[in-house]
N, C-alpha and C. Protein backbone atom coordinates (compact mmCIF):
# COMPACT_ATOMS: atom_id res chain seq x y z
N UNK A 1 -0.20 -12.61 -9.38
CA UNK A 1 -0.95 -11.42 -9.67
C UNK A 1 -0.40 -10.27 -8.83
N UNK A 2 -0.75 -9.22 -9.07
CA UNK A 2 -0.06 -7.92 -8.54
C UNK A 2 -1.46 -6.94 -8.62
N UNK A 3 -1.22 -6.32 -7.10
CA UNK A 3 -2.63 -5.36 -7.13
C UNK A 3 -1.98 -4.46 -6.72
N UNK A 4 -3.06 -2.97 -7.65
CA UNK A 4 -2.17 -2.22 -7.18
C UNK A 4 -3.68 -1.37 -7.11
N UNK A 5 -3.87 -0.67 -5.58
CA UNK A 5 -5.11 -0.40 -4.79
C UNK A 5 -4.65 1.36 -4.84
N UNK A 6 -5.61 2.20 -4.81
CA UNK A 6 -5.56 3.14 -4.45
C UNK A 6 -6.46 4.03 -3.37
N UNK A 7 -7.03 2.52 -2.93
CA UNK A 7 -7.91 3.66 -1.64
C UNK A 7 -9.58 3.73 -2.41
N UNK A 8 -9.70 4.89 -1.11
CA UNK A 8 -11.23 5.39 -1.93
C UNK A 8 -11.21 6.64 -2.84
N UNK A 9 -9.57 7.36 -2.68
CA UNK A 9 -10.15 8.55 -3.23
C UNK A 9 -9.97 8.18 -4.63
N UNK A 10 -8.45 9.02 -5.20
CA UNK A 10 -8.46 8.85 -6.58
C UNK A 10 -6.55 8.85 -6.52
N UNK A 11 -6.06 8.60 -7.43
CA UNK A 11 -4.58 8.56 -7.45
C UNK A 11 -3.97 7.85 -8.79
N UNK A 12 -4.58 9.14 -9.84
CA UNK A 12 -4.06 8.61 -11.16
C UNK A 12 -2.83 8.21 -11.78
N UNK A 13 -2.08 9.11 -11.43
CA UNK A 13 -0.96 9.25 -11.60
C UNK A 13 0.03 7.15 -10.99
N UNK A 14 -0.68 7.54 -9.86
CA UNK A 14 0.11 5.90 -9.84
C UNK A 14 -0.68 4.81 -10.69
N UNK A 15 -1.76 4.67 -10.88
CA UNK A 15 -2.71 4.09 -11.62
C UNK A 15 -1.49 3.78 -13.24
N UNK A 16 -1.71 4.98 -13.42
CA UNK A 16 -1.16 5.31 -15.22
C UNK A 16 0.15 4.65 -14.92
N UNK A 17 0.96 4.83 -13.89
CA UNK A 17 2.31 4.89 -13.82
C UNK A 17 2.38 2.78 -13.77
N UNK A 18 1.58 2.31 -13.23
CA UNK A 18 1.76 0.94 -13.08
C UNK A 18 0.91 0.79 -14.31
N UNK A 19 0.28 0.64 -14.79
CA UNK A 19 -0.67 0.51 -16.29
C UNK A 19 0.51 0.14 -17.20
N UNK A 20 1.30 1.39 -17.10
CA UNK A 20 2.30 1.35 -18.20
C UNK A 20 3.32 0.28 -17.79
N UNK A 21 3.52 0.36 -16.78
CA UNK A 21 4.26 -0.67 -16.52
C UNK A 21 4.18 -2.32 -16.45
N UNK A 22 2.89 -2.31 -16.83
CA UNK A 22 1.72 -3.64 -16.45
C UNK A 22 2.60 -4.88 -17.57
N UNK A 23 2.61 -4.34 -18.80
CA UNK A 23 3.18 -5.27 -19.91
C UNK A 23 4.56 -6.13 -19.42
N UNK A 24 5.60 -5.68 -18.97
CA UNK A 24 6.72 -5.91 -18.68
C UNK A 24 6.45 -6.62 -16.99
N UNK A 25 6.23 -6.74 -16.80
CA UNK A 25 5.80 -7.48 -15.02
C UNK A 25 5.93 -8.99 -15.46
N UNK A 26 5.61 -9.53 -16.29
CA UNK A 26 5.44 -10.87 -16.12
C UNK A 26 4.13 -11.74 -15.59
N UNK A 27 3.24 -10.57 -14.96
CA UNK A 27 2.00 -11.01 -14.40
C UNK A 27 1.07 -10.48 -14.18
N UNK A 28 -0.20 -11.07 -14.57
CA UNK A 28 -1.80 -9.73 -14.15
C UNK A 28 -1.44 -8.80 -13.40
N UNK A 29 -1.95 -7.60 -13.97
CA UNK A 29 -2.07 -6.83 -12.63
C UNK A 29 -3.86 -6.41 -12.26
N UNK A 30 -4.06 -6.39 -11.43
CA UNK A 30 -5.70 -5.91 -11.16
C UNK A 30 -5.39 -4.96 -10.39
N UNK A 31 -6.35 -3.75 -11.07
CA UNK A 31 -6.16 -2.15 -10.46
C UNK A 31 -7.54 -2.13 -9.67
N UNK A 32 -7.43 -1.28 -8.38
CA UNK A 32 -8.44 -1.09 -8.12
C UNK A 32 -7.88 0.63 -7.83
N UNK A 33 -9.06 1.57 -8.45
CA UNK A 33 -8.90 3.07 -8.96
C UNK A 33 -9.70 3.83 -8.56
N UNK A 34 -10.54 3.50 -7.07
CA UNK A 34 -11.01 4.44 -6.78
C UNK A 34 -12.02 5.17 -7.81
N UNK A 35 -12.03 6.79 -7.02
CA UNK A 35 -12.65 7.53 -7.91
C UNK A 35 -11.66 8.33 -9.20
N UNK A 36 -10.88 7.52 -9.84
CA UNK A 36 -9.54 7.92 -10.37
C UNK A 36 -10.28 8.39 -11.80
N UNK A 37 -10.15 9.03 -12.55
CA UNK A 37 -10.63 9.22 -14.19
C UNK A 37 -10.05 8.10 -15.08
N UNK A 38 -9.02 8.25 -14.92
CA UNK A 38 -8.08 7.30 -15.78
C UNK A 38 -8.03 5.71 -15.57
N UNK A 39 -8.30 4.76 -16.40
CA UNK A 39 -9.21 3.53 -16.92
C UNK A 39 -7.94 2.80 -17.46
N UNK A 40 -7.32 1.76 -16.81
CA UNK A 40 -6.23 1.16 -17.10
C UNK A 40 -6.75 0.16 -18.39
N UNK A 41 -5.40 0.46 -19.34
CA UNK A 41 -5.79 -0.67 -20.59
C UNK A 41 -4.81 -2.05 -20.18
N UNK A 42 -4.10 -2.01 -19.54
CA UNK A 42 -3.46 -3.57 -19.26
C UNK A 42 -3.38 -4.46 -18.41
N UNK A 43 -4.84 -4.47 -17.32
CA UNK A 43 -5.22 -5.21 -16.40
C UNK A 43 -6.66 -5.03 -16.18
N UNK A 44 -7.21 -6.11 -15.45
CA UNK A 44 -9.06 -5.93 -15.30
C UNK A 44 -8.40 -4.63 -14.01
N UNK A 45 -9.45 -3.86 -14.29
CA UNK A 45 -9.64 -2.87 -12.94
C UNK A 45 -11.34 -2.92 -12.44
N UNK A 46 -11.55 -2.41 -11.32
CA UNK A 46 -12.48 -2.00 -10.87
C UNK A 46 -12.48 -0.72 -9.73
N UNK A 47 -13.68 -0.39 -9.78
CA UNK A 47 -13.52 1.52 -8.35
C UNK A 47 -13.41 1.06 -7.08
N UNK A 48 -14.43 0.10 -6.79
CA UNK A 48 -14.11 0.04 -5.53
C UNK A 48 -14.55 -1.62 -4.80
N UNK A 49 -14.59 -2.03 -3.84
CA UNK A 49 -15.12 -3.29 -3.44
C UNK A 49 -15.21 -2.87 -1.93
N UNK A 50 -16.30 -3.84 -1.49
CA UNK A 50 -16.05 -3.55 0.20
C UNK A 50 -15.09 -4.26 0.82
N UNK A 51 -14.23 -5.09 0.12
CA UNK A 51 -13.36 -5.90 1.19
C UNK A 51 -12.42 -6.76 0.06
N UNK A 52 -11.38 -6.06 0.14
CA UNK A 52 -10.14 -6.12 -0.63
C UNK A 52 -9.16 -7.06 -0.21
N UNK A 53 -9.68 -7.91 0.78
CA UNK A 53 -8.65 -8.81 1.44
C UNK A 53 -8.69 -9.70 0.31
N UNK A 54 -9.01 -10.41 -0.18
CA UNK A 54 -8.87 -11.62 -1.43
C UNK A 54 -7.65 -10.85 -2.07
N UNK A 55 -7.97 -9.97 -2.91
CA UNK A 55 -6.77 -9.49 -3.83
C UNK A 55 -5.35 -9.37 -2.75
N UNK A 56 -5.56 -8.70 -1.87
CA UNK A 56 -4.00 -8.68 -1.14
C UNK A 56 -3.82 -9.90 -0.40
N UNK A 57 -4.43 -11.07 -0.23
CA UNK A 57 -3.51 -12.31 0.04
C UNK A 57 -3.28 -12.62 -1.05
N UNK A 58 -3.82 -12.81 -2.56
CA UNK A 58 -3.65 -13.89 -3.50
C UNK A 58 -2.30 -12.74 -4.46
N UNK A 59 -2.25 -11.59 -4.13
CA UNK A 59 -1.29 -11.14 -4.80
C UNK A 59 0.40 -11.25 -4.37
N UNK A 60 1.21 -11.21 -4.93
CA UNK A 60 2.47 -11.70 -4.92
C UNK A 60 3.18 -10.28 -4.66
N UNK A 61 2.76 -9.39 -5.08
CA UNK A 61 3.23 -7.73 -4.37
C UNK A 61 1.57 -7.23 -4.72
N UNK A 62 2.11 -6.26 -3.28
CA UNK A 62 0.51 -5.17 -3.71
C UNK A 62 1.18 -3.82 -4.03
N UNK A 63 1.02 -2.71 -5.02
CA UNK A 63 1.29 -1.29 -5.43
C UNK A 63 0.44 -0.75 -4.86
N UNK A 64 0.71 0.70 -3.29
CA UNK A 64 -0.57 0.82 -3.13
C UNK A 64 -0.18 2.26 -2.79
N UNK A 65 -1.35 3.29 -2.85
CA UNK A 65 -1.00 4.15 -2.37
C UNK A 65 -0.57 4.34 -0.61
N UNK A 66 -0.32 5.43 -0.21
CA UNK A 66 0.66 5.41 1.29
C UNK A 66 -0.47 5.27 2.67
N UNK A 67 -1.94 5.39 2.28
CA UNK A 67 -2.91 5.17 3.12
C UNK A 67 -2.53 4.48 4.68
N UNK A 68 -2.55 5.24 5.69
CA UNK A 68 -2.22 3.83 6.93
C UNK A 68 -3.36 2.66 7.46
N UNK A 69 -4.34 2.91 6.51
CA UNK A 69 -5.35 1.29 6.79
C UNK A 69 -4.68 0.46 5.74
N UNK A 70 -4.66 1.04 4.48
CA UNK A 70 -4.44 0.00 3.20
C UNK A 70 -2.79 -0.47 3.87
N UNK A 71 -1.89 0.14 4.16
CA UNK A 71 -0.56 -0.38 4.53
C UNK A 71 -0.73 -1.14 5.61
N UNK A 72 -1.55 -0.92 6.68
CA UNK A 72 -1.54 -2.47 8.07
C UNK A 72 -1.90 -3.33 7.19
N UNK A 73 -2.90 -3.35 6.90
CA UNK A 73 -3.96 -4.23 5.90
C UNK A 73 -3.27 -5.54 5.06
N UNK A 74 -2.13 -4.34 4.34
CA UNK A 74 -1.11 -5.31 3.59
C UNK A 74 0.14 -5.84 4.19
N UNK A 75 0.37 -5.51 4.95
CA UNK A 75 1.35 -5.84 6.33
C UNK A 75 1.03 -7.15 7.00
N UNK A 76 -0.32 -6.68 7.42
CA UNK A 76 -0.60 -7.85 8.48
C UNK A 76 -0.99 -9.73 7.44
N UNK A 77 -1.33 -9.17 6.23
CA UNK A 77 -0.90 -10.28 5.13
C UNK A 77 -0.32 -10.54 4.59
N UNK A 78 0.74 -10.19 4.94
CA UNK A 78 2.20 -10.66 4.89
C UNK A 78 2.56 -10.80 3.02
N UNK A 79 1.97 -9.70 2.87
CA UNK A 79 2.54 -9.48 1.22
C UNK A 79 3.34 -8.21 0.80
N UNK A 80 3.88 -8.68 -0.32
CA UNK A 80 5.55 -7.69 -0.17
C UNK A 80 4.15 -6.19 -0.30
N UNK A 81 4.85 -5.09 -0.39
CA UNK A 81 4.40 -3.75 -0.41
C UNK A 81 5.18 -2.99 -0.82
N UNK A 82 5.14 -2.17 -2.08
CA UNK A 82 5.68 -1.09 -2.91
C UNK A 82 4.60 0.02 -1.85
N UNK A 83 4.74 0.76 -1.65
CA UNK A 83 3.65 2.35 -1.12
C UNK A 83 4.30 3.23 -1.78
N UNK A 84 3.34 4.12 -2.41
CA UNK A 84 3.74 5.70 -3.17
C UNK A 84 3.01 6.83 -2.11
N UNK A 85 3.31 7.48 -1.85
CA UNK A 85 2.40 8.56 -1.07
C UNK A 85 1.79 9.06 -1.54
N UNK A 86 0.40 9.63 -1.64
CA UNK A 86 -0.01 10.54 -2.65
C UNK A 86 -0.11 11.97 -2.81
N UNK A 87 0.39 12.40 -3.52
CA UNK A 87 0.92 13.86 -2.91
C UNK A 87 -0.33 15.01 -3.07
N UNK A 88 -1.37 14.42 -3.30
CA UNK A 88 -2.50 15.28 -3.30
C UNK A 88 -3.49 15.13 -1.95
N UNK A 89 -2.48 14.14 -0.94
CA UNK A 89 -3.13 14.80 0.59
C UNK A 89 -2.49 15.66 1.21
N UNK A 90 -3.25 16.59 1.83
CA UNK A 90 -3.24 17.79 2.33
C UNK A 90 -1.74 17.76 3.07
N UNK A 91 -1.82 17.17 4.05
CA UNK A 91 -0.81 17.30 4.92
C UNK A 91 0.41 16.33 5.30
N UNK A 92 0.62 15.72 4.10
CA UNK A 92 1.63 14.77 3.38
C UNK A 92 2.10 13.96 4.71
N UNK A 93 0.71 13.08 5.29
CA UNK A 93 0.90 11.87 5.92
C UNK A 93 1.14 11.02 5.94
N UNK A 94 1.13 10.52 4.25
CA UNK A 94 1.54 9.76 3.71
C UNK A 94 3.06 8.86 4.09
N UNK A 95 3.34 10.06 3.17
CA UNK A 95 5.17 10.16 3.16
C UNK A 95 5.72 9.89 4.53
N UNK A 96 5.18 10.43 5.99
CA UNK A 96 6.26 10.40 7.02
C UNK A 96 5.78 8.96 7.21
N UNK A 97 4.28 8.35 7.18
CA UNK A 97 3.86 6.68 7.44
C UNK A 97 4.89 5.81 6.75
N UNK A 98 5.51 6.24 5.54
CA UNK A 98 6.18 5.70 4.42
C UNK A 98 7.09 5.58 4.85
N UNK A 99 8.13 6.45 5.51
CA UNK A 99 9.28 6.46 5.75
C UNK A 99 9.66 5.75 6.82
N UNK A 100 8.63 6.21 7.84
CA UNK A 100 9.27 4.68 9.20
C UNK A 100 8.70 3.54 8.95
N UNK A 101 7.53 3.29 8.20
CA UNK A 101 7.71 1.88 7.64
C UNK A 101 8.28 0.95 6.90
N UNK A 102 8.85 2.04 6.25
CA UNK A 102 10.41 1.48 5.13
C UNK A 102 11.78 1.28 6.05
N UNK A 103 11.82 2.52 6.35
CA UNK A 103 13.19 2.38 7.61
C UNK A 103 13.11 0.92 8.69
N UNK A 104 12.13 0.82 9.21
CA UNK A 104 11.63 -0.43 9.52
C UNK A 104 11.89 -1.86 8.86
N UNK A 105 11.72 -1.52 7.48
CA UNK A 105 12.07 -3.36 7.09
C UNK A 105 11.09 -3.37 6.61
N UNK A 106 9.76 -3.06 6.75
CA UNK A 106 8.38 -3.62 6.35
C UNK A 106 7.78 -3.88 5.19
N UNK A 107 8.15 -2.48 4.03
CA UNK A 107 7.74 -2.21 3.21
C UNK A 107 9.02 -1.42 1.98
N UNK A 108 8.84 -1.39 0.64
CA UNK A 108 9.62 -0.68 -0.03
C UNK A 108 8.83 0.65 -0.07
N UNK A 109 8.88 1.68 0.09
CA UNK A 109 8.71 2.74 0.19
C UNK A 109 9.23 3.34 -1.38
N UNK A 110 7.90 3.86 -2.05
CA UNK A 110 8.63 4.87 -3.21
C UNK A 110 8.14 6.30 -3.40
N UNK A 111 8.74 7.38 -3.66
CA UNK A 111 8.63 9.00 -3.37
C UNK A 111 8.58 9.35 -4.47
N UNK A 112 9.35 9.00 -5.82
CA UNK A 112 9.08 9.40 -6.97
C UNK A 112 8.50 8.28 -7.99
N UNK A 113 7.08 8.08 -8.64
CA UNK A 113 7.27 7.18 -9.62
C UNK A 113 8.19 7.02 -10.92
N UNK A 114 9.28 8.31 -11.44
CA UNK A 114 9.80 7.61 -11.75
C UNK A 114 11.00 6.25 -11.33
N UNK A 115 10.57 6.56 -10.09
CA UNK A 115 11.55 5.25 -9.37
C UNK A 115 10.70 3.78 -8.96
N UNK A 116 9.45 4.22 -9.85
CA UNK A 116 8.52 2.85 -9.35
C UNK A 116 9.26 1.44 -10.15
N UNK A 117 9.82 1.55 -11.35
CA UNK A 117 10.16 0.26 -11.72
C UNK A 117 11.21 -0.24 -10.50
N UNK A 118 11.94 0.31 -10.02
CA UNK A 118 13.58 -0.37 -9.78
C UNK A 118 12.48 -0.50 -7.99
N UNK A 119 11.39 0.40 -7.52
CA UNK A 119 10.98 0.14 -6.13
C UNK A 119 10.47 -1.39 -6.71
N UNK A 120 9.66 -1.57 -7.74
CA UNK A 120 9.04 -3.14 -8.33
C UNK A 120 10.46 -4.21 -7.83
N UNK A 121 10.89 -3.76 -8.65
CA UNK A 121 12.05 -4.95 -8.26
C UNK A 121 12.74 -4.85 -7.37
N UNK A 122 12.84 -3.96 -6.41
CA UNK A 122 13.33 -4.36 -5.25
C UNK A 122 12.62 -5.44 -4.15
N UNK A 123 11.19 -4.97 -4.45
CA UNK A 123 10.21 -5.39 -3.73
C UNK A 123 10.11 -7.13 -3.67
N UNK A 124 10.38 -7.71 -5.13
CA UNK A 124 10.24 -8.71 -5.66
C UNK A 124 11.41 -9.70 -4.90
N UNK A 125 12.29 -9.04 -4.51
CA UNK A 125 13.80 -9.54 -4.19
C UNK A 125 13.83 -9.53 -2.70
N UNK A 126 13.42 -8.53 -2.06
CA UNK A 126 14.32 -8.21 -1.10
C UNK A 126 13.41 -8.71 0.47
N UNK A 127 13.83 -9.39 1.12
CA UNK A 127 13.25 -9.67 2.36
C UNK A 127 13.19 -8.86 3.25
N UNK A 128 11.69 -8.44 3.13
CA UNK A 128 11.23 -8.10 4.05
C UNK A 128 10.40 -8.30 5.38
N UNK A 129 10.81 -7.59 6.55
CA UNK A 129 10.65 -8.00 7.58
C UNK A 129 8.62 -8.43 8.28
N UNK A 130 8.66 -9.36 8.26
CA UNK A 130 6.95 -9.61 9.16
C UNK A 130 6.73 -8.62 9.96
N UNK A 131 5.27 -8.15 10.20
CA UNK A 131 4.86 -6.97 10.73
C UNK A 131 4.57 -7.44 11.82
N UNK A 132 5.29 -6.82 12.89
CA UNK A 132 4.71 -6.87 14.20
C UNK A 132 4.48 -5.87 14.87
N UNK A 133 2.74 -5.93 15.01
CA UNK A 133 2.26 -4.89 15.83
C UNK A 133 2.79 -4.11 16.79
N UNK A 134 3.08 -2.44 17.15
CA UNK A 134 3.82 -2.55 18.64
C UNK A 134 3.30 -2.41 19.55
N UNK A 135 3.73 -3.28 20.84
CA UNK A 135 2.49 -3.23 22.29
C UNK A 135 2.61 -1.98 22.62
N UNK A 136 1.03 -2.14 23.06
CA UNK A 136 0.08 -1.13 23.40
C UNK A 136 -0.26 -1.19 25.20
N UNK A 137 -0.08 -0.43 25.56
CA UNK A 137 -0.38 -0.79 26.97
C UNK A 137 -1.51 0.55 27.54
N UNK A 138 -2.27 1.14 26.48
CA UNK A 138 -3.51 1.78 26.65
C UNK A 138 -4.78 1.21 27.49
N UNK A 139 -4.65 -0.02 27.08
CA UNK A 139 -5.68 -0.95 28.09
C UNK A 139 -5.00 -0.80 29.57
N UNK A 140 -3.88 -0.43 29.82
CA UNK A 140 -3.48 -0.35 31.47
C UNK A 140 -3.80 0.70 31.76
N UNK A 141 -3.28 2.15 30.58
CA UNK A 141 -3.37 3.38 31.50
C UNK A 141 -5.02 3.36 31.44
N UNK A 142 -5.90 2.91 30.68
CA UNK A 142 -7.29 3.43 30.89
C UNK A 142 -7.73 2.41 32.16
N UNK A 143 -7.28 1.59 32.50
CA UNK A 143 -7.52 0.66 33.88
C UNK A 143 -7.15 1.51 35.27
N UNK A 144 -5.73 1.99 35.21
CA UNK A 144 -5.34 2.67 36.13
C UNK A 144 -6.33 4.36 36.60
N UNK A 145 -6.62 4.95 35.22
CA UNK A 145 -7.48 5.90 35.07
C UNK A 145 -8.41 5.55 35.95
N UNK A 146 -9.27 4.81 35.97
CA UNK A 146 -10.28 4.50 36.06
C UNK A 146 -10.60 4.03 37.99
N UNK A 147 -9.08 3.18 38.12
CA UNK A 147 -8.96 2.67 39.26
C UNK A 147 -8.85 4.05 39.63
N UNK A 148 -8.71 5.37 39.83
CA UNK A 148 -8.11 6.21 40.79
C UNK A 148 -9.11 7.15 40.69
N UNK A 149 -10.43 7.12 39.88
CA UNK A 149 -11.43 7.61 40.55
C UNK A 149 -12.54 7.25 41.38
C-alpha cells in the first residue's frame, strides 16, 4: 500500500497529482486530504485521523507533503519517503527541510510534481539511508545554566 498524507491543512494539487497516478502504481493507494476540496477517485481516502502511524508502517512508500512532524514521523518508521513541499506555505519551509533531508540520504525529495512519477520510482529503488536522530546536548547546556546560578 502507498499513503500519501497531506497534513492538516489542504494540498490538492499533490492529492490530484498522485490520484492520477494511483492506476499505474501497482498498489492501493490511501489518501489522507486534509482539508483538501478535491476527493480522490482511485484510492479509499479520508480528512483526517488522530494517529496516522498504522498507515505509515504498513505502507511500502509514504507521498507526503514537506511538513517537519509528518517527515520525522516517516523517518523514524523507517519507510521510503517521496516529500513535495507545499508551496502554499508562507515562508517555503518546506523546501529548505526537503533539501537537507534529501542531501542527507533520508528521503527522495520532489520540487516539481511533474517530476513525481520518476521521484515514485526512485523512491521504490533506491536505498535509503536510516534516520538517525542528531545528538542533542541541550540537556547539558540547560544543566550547566542552571548549575551557575
Amino acid at each position: 500500500m502507498i499513503f500519501c498524507t497531506v497534513g492538516t491543512t489542504d494540498f490538492d494539487d499533490l492529492v490530484r497529482a498522485v490520484d492520477a497516478l494511483a492506476p499505474e502504481l501497482d498498489e492501493p493507494v490511501v489518501f489522507q486530504i486534509g482539508h483538501g476540496l478535491y476527493e480522490p477517485r482511485n484510492g479509499e481516502w479520508f480528512r483526517f485521523n488522530p494517529d496516522i502511524s498504522d498507515y505509515i508502517r504498513k505502507a511500502s512508500l509514504v507521498i507526503a507533503h514537506g511538513g517537519f512532524g509528518t517527515t520525522v514521523d516517516v523517518l523514524y518508521a523507517g519507510t521510503s519517503l517521496v516529500s513535495v513541499p507545499n508551496p502554499d506555505r508562507f515562508d517555503k519551509h518546506q523546501e529548505q527541510i526537503l533539501r537537507r533531508f534529501g542531501a542527507d540520504g533520508y528521503l527522495i525529495p520532489c520540487f516539481d510534481l511533474a517530476d513525481l512519477p520518476k521521484a515514485i520510482a526512485t523512491a521504490r529503488t533506491a536505498s535509503l539511508k536510516p534516520y538517525q536522530p542528531p545528538a542533542t546536548t541541550l540537556h547539558l547546556e540547560i544543566r550547566a545554566f542552571l548549575d551557575a546560578l
